[in-house]
N, C-alpha and C. Protein backbone atom coordinates (compact mmCIF):
# COMPACT_ATOMS: atom_id res chain seq x y z
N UNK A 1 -132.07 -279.81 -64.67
CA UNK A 1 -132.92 -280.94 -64.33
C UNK A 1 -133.04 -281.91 -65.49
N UNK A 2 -132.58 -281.60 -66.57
CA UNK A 2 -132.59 -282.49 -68.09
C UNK A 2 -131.79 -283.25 -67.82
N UNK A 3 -130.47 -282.68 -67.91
CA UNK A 3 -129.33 -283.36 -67.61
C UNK A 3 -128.42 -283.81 -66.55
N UNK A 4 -128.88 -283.09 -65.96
CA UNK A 4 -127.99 -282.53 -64.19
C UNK A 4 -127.01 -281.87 -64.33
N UNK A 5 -126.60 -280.92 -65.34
CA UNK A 5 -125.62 -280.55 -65.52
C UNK A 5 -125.49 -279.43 -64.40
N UNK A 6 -126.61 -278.51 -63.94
CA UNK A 6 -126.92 -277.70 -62.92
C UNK A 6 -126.57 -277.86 -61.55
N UNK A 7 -126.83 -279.26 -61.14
CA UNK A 7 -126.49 -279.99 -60.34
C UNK A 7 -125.37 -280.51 -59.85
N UNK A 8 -125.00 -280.97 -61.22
CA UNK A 8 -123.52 -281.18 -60.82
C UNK A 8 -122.38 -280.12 -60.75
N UNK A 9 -122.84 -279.26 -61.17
CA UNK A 9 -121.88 -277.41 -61.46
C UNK A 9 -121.92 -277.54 -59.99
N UNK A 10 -123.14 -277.47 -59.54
CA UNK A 10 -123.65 -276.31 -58.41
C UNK A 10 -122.97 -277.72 -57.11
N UNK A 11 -123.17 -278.73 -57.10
CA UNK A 11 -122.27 -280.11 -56.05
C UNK A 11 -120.82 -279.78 -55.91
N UNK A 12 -120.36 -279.29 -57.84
CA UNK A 12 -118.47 -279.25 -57.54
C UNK A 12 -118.31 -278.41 -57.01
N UNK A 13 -118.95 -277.04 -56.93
CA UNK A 13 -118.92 -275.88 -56.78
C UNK A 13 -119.20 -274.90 -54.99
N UNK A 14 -119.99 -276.34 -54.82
CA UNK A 14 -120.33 -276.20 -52.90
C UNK A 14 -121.70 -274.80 -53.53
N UNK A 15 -122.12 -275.12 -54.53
CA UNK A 15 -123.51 -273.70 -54.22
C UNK A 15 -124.41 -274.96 -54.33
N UNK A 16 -125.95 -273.54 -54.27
CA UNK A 16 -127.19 -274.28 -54.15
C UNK A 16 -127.38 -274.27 -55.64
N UNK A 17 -128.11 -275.56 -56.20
CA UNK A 17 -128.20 -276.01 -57.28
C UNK A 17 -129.27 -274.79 -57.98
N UNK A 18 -129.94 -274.09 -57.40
CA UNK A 18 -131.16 -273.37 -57.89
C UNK A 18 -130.42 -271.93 -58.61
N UNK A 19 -129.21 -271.48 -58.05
CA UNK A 19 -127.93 -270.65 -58.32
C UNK A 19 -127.55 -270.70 -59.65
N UNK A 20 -127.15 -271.59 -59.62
CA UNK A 20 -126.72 -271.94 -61.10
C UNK A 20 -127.57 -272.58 -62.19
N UNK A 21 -128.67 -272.63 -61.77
CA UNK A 21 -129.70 -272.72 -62.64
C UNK A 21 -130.44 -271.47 -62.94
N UNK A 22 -130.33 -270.47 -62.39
CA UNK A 22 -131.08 -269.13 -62.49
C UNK A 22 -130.21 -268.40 -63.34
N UNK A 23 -128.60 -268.96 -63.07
CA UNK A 23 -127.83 -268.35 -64.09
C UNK A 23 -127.57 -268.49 -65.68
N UNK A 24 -128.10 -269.69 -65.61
CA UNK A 24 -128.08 -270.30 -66.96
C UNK A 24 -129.57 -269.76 -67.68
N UNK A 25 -130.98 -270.12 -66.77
CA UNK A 25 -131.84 -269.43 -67.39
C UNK A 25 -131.37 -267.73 -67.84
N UNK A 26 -131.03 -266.98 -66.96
CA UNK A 26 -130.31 -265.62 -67.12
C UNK A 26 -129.72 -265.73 -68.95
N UNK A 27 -128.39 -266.54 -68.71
CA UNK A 27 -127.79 -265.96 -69.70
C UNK A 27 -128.61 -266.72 -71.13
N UNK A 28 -129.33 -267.53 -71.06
CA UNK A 28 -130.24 -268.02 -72.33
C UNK A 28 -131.11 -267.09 -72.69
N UNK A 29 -131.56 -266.18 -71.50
CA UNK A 29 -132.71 -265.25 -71.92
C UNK A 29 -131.95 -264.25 -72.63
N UNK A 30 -130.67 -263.72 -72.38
CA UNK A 30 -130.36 -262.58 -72.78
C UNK A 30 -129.16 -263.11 -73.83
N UNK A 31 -129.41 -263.54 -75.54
CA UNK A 31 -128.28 -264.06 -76.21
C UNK A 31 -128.10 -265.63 -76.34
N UNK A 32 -129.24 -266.21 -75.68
CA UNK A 32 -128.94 -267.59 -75.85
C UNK A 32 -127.65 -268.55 -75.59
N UNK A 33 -126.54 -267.83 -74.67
CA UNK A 33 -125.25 -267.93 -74.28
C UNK A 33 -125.70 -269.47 -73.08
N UNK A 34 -126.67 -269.22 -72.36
CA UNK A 34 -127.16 -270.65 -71.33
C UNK A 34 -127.49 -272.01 -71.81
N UNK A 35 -128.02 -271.77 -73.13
CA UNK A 35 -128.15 -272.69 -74.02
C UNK A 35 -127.29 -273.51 -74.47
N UNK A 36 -126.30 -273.18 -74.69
CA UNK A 36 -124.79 -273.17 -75.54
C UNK A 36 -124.10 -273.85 -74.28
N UNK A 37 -124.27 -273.15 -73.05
CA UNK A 37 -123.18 -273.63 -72.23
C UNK A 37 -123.68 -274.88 -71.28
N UNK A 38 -124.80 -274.86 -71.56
CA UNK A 38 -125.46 -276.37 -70.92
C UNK A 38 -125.12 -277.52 -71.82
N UNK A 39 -125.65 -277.39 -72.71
CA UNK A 39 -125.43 -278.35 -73.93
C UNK A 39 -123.82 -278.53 -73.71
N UNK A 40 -123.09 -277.30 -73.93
CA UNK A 40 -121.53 -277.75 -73.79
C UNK A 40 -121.25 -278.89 -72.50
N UNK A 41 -121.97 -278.48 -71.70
CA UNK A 41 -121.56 -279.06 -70.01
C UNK A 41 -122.17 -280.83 -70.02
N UNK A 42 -123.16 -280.97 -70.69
CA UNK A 42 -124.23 -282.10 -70.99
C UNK A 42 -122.77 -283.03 -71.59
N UNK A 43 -122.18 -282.47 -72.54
CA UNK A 43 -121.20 -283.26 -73.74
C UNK A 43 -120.23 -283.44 -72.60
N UNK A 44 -119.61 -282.03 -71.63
CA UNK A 44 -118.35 -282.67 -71.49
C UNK A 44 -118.61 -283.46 -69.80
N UNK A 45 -119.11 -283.24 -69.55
CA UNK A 45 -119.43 -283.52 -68.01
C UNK A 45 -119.27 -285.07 -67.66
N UNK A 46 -119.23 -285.92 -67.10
CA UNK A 46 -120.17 -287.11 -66.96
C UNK A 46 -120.48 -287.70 -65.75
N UNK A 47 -121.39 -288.19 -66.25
CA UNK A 47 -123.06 -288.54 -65.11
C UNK A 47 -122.55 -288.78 -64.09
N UNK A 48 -123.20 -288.75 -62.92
CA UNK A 48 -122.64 -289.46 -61.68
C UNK A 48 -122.21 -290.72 -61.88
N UNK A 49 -121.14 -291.15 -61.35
CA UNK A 49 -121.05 -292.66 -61.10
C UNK A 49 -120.22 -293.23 -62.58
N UNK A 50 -120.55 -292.26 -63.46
CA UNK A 50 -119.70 -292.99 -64.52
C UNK A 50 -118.49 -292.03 -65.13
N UNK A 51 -117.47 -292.63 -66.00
CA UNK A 51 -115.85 -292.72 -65.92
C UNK A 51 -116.16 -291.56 -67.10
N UNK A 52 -117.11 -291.52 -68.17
CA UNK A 52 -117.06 -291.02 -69.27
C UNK A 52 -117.66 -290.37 -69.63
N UNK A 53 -117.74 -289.05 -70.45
CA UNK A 53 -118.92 -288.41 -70.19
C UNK A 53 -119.42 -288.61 -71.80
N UNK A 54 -120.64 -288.28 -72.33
CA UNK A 54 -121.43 -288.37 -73.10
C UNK A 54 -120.38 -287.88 -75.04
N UNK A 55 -120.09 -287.25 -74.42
CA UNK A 55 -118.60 -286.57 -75.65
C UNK A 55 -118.34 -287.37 -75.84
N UNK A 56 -117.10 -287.73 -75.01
CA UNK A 56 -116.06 -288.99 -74.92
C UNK A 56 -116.13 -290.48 -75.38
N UNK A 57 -117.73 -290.98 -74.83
CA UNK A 57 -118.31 -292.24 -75.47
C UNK A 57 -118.30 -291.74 -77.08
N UNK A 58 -118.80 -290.98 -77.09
CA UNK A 58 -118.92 -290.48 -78.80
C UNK A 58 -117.89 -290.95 -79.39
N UNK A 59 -117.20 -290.04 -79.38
CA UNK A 59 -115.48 -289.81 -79.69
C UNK A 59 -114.83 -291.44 -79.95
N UNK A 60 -115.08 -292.17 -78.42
CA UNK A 60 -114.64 -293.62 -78.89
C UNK A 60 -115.41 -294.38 -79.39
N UNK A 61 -116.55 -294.00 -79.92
CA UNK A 61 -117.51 -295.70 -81.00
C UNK A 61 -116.96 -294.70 -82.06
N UNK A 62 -116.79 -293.24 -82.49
CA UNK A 62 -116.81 -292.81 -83.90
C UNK A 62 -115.06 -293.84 -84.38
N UNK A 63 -114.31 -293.74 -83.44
CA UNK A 63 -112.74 -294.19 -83.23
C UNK A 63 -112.44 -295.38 -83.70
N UNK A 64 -113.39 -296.05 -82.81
CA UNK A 64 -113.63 -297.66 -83.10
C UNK A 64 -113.86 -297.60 -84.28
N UNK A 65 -114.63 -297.52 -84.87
CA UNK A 65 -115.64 -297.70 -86.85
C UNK A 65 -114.63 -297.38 -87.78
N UNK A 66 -113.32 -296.33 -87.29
CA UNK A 66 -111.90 -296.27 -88.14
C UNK A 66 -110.95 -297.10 -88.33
């Protein structure tokens, strides 16, 4: 719900969004592994509607400034 990263897993994926959000709480509780892989998904994912995801913009202003 921060990011939609849950959302959008659980849309590509044809599940219910609450699924893959129970899984991620899961593996954060046990090892902090949900944590890690949201954040990963946040960077590589991108938003509805747009071409680029949050990484990638990165990647090209750090590119540009070289």
């Amino acid at each position: 719900m921060v990011a939609g990263v849950c959302g959008g897993l659980a849309e590509y994926f044809s599940l219910d969004a609450n699924i893959i959000r129970l899984i991620v709480a899961v593996l954060t509780f046990f090892g902090g592994a949900g944590a890690f892989i949201y954040v990963i998904g946040w960077l590589l994912l991108p938003e509805e509607g747009e071409d680029a995801s949050v990484g990638q913009r990165l990647i090209q202003k750090v590119q540009q400034r070289q």
